[in-house]
C-alpha atoms as a PDB file:
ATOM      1  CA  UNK A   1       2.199 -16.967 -21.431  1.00  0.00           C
ATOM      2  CA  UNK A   2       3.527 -13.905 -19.882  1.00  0.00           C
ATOM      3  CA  UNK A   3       7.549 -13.436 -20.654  1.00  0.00           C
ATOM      4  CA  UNK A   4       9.637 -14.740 -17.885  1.00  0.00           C
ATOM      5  CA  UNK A   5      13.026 -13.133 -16.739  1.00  0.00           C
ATOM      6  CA  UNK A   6      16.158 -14.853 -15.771  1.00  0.00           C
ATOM      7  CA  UNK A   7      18.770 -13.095 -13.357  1.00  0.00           C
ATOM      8  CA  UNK A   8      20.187 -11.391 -16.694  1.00  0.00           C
ATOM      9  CA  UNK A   9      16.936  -9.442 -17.423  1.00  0.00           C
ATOM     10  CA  UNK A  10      16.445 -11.697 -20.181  1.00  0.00           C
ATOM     11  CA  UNK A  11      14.143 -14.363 -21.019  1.00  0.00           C
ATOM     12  CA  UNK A  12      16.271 -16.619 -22.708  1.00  0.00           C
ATOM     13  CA  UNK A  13      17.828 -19.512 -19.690  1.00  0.00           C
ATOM     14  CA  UNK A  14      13.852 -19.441 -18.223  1.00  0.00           C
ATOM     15  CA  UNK A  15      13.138 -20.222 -22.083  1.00  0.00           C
ATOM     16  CA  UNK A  16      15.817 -22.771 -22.669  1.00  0.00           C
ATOM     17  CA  UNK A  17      15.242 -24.863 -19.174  1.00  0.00           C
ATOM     18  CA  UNK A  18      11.437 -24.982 -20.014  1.00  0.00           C
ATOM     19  CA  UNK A  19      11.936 -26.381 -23.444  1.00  0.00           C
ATOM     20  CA  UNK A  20      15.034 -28.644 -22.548  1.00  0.00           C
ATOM     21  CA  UNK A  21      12.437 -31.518 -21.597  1.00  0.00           C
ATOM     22  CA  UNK A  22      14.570 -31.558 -18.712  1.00  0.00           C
ATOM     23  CA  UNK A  23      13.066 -32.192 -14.888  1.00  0.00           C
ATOM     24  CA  UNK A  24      12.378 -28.789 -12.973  1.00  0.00           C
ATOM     25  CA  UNK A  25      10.745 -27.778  -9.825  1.00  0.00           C
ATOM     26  CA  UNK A  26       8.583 -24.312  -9.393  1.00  0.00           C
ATOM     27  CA  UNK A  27       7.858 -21.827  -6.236  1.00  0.00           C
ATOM     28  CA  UNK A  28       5.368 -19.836  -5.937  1.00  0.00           C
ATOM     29  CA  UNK A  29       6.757 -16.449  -4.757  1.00  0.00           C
ATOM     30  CA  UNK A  30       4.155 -13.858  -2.560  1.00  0.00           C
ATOM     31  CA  UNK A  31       4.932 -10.242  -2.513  1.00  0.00           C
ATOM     32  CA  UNK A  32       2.654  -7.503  -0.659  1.00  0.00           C
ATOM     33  CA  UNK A  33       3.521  -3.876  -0.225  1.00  0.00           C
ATOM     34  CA  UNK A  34       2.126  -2.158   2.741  1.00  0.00           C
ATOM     35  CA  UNK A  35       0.573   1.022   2.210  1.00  0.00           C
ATOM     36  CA  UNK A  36       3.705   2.607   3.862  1.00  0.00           C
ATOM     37  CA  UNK A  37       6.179   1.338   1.416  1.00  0.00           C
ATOM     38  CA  UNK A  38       6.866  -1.812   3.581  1.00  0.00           C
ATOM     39  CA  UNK A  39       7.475  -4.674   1.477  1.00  0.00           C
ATOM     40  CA  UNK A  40       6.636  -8.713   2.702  1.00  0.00           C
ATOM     41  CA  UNK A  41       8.342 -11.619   0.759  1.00  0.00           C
ATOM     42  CA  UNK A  42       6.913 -14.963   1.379  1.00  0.00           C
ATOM     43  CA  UNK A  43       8.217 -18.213  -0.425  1.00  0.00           C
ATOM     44  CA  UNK A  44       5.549 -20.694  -1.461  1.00  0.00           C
ATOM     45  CA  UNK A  45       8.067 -23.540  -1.265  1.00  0.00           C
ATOM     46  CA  UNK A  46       9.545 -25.215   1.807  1.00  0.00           C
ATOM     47  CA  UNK A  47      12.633 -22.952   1.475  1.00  0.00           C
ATOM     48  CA  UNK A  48      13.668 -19.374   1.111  1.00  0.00           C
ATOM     49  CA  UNK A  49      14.248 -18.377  -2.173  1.00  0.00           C
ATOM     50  CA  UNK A  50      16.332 -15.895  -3.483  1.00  0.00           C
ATOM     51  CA  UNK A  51      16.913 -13.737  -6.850  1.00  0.00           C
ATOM     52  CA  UNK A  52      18.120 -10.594  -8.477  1.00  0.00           C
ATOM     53  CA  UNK A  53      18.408  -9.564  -4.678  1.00  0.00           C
ATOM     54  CA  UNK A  54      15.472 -10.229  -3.442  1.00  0.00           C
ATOM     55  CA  UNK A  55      14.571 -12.863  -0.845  1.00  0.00           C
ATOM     56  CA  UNK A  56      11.238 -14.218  -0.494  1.00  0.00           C
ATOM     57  CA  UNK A  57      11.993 -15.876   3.527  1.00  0.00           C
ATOM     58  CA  UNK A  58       9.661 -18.558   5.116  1.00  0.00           C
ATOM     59  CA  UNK A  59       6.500 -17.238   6.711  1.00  0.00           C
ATOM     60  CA  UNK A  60       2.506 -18.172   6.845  1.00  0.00           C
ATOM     61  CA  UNK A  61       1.421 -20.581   4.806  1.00  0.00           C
ATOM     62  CA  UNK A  62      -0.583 -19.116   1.614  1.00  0.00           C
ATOM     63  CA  UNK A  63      -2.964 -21.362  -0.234  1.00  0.00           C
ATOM     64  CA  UNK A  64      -4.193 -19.436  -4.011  1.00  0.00           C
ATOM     65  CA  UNK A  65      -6.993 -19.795  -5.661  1.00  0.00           C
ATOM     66  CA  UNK A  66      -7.015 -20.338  -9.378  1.00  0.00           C
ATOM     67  CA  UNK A  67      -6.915 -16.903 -11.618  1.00  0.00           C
ATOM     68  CA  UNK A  68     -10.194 -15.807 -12.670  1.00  0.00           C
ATOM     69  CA  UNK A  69      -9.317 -14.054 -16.136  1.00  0.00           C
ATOM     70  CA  UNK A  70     -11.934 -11.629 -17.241  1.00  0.00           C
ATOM     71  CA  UNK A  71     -12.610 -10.578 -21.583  1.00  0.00           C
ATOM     72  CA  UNK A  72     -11.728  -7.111 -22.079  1.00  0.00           C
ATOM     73  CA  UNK A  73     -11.333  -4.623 -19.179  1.00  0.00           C
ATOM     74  CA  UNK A  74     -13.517  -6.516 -16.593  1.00  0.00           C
ATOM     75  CA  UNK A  75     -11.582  -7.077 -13.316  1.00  0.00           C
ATOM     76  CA  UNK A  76      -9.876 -10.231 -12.540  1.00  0.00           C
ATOM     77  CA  UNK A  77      -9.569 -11.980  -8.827  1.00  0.00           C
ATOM     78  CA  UNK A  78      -7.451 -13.776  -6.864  1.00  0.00           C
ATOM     79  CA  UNK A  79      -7.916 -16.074  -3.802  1.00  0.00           C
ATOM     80  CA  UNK A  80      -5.197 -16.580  -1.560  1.00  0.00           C
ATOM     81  CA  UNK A  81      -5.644 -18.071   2.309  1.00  0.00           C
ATOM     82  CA  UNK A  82      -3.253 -16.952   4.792  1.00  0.00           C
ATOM     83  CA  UNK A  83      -2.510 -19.332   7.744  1.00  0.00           C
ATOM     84  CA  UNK A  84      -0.471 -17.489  10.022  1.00  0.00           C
ATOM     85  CA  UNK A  85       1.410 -19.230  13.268  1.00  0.00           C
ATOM     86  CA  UNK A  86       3.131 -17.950  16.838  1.00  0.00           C
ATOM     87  CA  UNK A  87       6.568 -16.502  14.422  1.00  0.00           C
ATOM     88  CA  UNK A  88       4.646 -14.551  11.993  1.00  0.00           C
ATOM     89  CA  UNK A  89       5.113 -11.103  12.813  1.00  0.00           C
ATOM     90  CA  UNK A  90       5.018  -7.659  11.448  1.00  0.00           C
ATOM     91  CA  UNK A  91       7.102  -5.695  12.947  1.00  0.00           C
ATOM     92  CA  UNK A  92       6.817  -7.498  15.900  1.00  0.00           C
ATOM     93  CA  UNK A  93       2.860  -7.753  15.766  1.00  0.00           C
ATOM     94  CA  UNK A  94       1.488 -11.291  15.178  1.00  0.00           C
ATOM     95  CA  UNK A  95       0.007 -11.506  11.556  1.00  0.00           C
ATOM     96  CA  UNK A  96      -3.653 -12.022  12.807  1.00  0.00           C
ATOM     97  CA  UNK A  97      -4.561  -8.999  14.546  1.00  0.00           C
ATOM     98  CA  UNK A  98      -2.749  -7.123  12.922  1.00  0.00           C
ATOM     99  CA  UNK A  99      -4.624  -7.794   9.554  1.00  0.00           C
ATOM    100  CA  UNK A 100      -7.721  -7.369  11.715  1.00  0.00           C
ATOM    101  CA  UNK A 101      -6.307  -3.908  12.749  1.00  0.00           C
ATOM    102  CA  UNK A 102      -6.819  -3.039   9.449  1.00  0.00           C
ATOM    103  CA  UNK A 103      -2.968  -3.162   8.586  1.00  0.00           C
ATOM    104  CA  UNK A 104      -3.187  -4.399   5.001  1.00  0.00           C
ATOM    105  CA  UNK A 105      -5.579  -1.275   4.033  1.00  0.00           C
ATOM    106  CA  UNK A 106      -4.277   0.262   0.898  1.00  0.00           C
ATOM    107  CA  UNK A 107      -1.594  -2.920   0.382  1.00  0.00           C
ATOM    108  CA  UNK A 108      -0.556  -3.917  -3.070  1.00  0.00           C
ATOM    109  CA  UNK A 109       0.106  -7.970  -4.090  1.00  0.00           C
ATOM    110  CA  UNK A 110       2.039  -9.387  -6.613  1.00  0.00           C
ATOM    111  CA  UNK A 111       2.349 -13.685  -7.380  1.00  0.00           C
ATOM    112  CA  UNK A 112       5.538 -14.812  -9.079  1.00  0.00           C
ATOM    113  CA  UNK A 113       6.888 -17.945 -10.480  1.00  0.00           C
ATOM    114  CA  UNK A 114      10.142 -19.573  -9.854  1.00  0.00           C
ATOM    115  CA  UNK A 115      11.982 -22.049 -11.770  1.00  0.00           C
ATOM    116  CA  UNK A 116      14.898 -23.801 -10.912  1.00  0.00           C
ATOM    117  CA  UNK A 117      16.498 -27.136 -12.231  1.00  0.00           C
ATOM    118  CA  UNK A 118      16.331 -27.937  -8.687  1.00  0.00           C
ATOM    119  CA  UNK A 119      15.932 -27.148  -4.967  1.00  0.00           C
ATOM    120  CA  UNK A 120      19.608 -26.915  -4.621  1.00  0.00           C
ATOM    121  CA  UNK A 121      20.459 -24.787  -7.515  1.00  0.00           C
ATOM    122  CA  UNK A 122      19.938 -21.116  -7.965  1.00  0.00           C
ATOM    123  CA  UNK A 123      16.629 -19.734  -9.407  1.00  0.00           C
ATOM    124  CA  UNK A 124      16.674 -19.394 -13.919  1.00  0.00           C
ATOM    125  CA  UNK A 125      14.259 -17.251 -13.739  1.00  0.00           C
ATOM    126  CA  UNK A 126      10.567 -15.926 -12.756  1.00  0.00           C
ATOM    127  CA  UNK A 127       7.311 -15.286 -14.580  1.00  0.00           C
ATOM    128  CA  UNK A 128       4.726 -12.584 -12.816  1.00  0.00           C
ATOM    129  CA  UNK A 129       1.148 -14.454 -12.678  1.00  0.00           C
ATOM    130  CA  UNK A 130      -0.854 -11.578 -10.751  1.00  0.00           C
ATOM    131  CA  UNK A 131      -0.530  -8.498  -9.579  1.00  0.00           C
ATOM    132  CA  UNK A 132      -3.020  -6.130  -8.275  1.00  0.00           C
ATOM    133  CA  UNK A 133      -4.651  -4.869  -5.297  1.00  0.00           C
ATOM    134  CA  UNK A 134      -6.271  -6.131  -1.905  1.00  0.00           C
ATOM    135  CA  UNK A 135      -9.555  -5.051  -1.893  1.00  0.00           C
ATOM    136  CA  UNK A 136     -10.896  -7.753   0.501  1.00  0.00           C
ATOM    137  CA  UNK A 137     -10.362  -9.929   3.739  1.00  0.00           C
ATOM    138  CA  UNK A 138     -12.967 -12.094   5.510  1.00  0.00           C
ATOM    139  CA  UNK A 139     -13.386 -15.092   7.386  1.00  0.00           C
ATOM    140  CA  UNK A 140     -10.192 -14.376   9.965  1.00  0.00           C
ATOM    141  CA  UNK A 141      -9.952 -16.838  13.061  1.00  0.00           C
ATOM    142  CA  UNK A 142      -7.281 -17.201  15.096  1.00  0.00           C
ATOM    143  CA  UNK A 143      -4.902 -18.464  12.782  1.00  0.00           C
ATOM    144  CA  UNK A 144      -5.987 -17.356   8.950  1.00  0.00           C
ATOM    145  CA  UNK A 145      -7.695 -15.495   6.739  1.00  0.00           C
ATOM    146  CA  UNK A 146      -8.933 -15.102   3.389  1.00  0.00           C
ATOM    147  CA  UNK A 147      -8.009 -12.075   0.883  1.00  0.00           C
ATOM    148  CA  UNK A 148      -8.957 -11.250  -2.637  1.00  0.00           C
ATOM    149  CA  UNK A 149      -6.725  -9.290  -5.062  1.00  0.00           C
ATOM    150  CA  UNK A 150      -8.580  -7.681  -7.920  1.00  0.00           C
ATOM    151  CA  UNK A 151      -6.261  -6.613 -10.986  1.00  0.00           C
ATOM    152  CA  UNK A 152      -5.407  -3.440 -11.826  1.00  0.00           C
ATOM    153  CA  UNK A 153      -7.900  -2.944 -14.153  1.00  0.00           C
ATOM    154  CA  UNK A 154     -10.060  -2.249 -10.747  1.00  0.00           C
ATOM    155  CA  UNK A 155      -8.742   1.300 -10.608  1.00  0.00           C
ATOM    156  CA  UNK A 156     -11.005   1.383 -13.478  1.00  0.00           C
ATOM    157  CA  UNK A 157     -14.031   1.437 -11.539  1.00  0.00           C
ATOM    158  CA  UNK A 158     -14.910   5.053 -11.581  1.00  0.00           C
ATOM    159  CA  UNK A 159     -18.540   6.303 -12.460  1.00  0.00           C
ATOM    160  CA  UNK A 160     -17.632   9.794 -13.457  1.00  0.00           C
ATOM    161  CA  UNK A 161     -15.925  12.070 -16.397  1.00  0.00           C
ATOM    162  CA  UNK A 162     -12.072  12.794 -15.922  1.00  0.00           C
ATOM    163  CA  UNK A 163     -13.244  16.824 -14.929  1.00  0.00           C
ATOM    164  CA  UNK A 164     -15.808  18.132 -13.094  1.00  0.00           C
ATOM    165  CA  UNK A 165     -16.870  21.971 -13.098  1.00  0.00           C
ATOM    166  CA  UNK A 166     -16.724  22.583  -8.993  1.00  0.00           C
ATOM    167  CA  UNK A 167     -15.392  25.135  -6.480  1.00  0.00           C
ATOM    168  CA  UNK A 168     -12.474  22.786  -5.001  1.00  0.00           C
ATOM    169  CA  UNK A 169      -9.346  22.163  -6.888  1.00  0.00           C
ATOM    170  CA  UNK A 170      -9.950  18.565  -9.512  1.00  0.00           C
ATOM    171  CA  UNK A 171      -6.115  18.060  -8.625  1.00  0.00           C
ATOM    172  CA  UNK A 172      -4.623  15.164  -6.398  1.00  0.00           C
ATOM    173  CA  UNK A 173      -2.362  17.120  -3.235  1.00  0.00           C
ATOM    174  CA  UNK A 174       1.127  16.108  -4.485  1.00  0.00           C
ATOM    175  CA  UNK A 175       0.172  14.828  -7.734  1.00  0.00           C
ATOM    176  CA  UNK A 176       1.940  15.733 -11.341  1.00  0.00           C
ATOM    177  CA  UNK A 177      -0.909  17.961 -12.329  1.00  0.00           C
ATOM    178  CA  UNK A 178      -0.281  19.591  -8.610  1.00  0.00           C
ATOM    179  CA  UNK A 179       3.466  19.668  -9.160  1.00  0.00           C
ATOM    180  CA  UNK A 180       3.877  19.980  -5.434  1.00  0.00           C
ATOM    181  CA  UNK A 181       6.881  18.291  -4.051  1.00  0.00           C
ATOM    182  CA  UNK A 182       5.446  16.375  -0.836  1.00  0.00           C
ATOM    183  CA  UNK A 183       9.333  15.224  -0.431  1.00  0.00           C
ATOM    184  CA  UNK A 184      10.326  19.099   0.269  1.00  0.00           C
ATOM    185  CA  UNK A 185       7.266  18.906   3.062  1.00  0.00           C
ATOM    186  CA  UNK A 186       7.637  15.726   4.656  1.00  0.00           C
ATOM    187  CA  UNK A 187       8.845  16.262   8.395  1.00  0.00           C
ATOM    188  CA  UNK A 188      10.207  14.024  10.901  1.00  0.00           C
ATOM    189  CA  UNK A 189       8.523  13.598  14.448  1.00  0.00           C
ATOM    190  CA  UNK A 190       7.962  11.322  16.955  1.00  0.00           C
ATOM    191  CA  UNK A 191       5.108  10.123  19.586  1.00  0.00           C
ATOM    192  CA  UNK A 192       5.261  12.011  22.867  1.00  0.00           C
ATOM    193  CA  UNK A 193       2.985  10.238  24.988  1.00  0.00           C
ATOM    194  CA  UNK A 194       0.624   6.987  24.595  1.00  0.00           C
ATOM    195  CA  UNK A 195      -2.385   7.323  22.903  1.00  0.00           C
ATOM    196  CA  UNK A 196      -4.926   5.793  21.132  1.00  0.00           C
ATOM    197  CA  UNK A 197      -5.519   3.987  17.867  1.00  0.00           C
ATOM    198  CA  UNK A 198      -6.878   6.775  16.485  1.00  0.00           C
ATOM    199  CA  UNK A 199      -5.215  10.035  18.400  1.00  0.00           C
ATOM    200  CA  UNK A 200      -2.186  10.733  20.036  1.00  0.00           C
ATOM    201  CA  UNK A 201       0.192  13.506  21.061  1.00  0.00           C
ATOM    202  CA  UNK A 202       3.256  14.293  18.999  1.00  0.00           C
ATOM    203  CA  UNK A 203       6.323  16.459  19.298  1.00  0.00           C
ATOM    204  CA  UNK A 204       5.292  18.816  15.912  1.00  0.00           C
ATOM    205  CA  UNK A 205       4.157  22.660  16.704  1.00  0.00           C
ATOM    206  CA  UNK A 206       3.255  23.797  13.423  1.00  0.00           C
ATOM    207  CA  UNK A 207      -0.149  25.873  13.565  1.00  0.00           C
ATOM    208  CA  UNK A 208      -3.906  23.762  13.644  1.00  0.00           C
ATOM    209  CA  UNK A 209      -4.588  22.458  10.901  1.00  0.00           C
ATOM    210  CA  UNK A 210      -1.063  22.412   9.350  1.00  0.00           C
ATOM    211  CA  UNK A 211      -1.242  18.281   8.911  1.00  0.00           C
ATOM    212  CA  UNK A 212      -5.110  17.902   8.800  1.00  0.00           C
ATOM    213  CA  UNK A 213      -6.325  15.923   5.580  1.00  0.00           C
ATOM    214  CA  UNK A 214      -2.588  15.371   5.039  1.00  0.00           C
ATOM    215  CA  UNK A 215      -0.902  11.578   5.412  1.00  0.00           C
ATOM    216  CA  UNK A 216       1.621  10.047   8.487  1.00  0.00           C
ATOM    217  CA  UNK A 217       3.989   7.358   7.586  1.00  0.00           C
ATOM    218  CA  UNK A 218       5.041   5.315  10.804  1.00  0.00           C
ATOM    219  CA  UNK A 219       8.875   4.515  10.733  1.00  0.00           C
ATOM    220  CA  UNK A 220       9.338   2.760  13.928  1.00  0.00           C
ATOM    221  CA  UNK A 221       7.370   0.787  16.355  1.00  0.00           C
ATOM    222  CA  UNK A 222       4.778  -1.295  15.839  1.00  0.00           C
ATOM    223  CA  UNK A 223       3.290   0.459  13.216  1.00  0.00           C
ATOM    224  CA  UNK A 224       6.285   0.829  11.245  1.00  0.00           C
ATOM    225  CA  UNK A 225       5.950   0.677   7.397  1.00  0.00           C
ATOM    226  CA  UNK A 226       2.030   1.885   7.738  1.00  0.00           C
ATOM    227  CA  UNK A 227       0.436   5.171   6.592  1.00  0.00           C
ATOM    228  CA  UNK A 228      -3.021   6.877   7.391  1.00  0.00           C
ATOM    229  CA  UNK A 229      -4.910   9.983   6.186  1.00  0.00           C
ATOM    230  CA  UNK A 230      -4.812  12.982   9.001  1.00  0.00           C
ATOM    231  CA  UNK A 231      -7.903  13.564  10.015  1.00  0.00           C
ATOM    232  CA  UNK A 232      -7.242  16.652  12.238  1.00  0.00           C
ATOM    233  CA  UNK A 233      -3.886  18.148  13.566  1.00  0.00           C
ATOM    234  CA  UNK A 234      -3.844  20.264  16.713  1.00  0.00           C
ATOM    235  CA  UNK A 235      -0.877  22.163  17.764  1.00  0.00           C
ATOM    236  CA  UNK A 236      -1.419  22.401  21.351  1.00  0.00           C
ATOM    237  CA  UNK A 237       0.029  18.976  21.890  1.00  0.00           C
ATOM    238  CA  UNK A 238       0.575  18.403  18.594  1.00  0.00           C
ATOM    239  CA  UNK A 239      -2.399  16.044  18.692  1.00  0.00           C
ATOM    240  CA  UNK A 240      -2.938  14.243  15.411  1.00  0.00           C
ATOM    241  CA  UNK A 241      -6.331  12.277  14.782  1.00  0.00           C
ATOM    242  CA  UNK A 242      -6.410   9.515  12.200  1.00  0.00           C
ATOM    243  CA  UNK A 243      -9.654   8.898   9.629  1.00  0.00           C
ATOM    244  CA  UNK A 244      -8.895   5.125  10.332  1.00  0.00           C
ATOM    245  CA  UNK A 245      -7.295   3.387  13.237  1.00  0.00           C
ATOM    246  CA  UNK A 246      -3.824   1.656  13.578  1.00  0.00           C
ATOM    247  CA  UNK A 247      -3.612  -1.720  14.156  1.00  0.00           C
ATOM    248  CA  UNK A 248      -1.981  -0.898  17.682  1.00  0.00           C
ATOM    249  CA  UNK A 249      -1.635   2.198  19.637  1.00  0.00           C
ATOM    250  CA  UNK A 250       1.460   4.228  19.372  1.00  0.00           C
ATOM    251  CA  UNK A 251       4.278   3.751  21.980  1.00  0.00           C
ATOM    252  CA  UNK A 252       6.114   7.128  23.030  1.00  0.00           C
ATOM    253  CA  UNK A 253       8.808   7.513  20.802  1.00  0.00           C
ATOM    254  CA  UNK A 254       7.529   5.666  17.942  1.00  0.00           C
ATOM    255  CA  UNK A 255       8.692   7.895  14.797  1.00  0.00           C
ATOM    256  CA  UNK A 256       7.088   9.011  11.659  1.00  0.00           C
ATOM    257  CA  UNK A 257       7.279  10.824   8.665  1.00  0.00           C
ATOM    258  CA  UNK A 258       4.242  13.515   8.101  1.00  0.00           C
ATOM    259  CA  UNK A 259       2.461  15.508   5.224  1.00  0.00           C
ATOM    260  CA  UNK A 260       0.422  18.955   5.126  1.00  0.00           C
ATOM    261  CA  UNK A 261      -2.604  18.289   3.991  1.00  0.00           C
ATOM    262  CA  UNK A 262      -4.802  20.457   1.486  1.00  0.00           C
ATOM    263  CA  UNK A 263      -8.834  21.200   1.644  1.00  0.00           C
ATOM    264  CA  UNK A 264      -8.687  22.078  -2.215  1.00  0.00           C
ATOM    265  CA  UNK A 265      -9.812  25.522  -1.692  1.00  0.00           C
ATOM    266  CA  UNK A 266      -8.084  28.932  -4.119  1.00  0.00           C
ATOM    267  CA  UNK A 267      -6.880  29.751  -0.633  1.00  0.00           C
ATOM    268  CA  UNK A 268      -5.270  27.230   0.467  1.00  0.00           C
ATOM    269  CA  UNK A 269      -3.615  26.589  -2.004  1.00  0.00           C
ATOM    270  CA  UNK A 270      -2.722  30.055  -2.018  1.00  0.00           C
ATOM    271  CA  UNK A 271      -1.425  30.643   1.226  1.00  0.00           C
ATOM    272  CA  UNK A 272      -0.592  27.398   2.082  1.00  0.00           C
ATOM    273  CA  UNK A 273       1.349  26.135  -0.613  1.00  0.00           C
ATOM    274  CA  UNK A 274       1.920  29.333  -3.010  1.00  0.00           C
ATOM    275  CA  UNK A 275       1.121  27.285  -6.084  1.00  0.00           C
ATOM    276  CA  UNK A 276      -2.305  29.162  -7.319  1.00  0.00           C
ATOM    277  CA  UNK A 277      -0.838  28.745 -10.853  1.00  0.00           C
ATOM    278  CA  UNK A 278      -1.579  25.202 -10.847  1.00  0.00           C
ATOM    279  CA  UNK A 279      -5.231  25.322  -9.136  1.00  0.00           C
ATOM    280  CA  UNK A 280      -7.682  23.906 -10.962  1.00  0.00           C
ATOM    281  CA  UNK A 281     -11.096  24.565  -9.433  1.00  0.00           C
ATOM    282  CA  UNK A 282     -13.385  26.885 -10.902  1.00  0.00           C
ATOM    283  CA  UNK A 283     -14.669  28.732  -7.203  1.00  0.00           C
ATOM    284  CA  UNK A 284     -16.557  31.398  -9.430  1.00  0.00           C
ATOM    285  CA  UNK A 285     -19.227  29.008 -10.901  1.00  0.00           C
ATOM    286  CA  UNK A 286     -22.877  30.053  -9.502  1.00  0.00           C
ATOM    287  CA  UNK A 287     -24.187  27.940  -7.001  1.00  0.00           C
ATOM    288  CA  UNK A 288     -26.932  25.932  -8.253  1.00  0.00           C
ATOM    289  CA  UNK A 289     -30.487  27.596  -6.974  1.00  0.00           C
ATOM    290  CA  UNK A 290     -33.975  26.890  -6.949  1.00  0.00           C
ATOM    291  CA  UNK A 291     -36.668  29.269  -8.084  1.00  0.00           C
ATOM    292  CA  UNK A 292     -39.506  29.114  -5.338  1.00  0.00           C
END
């Protein structure tokens, strides 16, 4: 059994109230983080439940699955039906189409335990029973869906060496190995004029290309809390095309939060970022060639 934690960071009152033979009720407790940082708390029980600051509020109704648990590193799954009604909202959107907007892309879940002595006394503590990320949704209708949450072992799934010989940089933009700071590049900006799911106008004028293959981070609006890769960034109307589309189009005014992007190239990273001492592609390799 995975160690629980009281509201002292400790294990021992969970511990206790489980071995007292005494009566005690559980919640289930659903967390999902957005791919923007925007983080949903849903209560399993009939009430809101609260601890160590956190409040997991009424909202759709979630039926799990059981826990398929996997030997070794294989992946393990996780059901969960989502039965939404007229009040669920994301910020502001119904819960349906926004899921079908593709709005939980990229989102993280997490399925906690409560106990409590009883409904009317404070939580003793929690015990995590999944975590992992969403990596599918089918069968949505007008009022649920179904999504799967594979385990973290998932990120395991990679059919290649750590390091490849090849021209573009093997680095991640922003990542430890890149030692970029995206914080010292993020800039502020705001929807000028209603657009599309996938391309609207902005109020940035940095030079083309400044934002393309970069990431935008809606802070407002109906969006708010999402983030997308940058397909392209024009600066004559600071037009900014998305790889994948929003779940709604963006209002005027709607802010955001914006990254540069990076190609991988020696010169870009160069010129764009001054941080050649940390490139590490190896652009002098022959190209492979066939002898006629």
């Amino acid at each position: 059994m995975r160690t629980p934690t009281d509201a002292t960071g400790q294990a021992g009152a969970t511990v206790a109230l489980l071995n007292s033979g005494a009566d005690f009720v559980m919640a289930d407790l659903y967390t999902l983080t957005l791919s923007g940082g925007l983080v949903l708390r849903w209560s399993g029980a009939a009430i809101p439940i609260s601890f160590n600051g956190a409040t997991w509020g009424l909202g759709p109704v979630l039926e799990r699955g059981k826990i398929s648990h996997k030997i070794g590193v294989e992946v393990s799954t996780l059901d969960v039906t989502v039965s939404a009604n007229a009040g669920d909202l994301i910020n502001g959107v119904h819960l349906i189409p926004f899921v079908r907007g593709n709005g939980l892309d990229g989102a993280t879940f997490r399925l906690d335990r409560a106990f409590l002595p009883d409904w009317s006394s404070p939580v003793t503590g929690i015990v995590n029973d999944f975590s992992g990320r969403v990596t599918s949704i089918k069968n949505i209708s007008r009022s649920e869906f179904e999504l799967t949450v594979s385990s973290w072992t998932v990120l395991l799934n990679v059919n290649m060496g750590p390091d490849l010989f090849q021209t573009q940089c093997l680095n991640t933009l922003y990542d430890a190995n890149c030692a970029v700071s995206k914080a010292a590049l993020a800039v502020s900006g705001a929807v000028s004029a209603t657009g599309a799911v996938s391309s609207f106008n902005t109020n940035l004028t940095a030079a083309d290309g400044r934002y393309s293959q970069g990431q935008i981070v809606f802070t407002s609006g109906a969006n708010a809390g999402l983030s997308r890769a940058v397909k392209s960034y024009a600066q004559v109307g600071g037009v900014v095309s998305l790889v994948l589309p929003l779940p709604y189009a963006p209002a005027v005014g709607d802010g955001f939060t914006i990254y540069p992007g990076c190609d991988l190239t020696m010169a870009t990273c160069s010129t764009k970022f001054a941080n050649l001492a940390n490139f590490r592609g190896q652009p002098f390799v022959p190209t492979a060639e066939t002898i006629a």
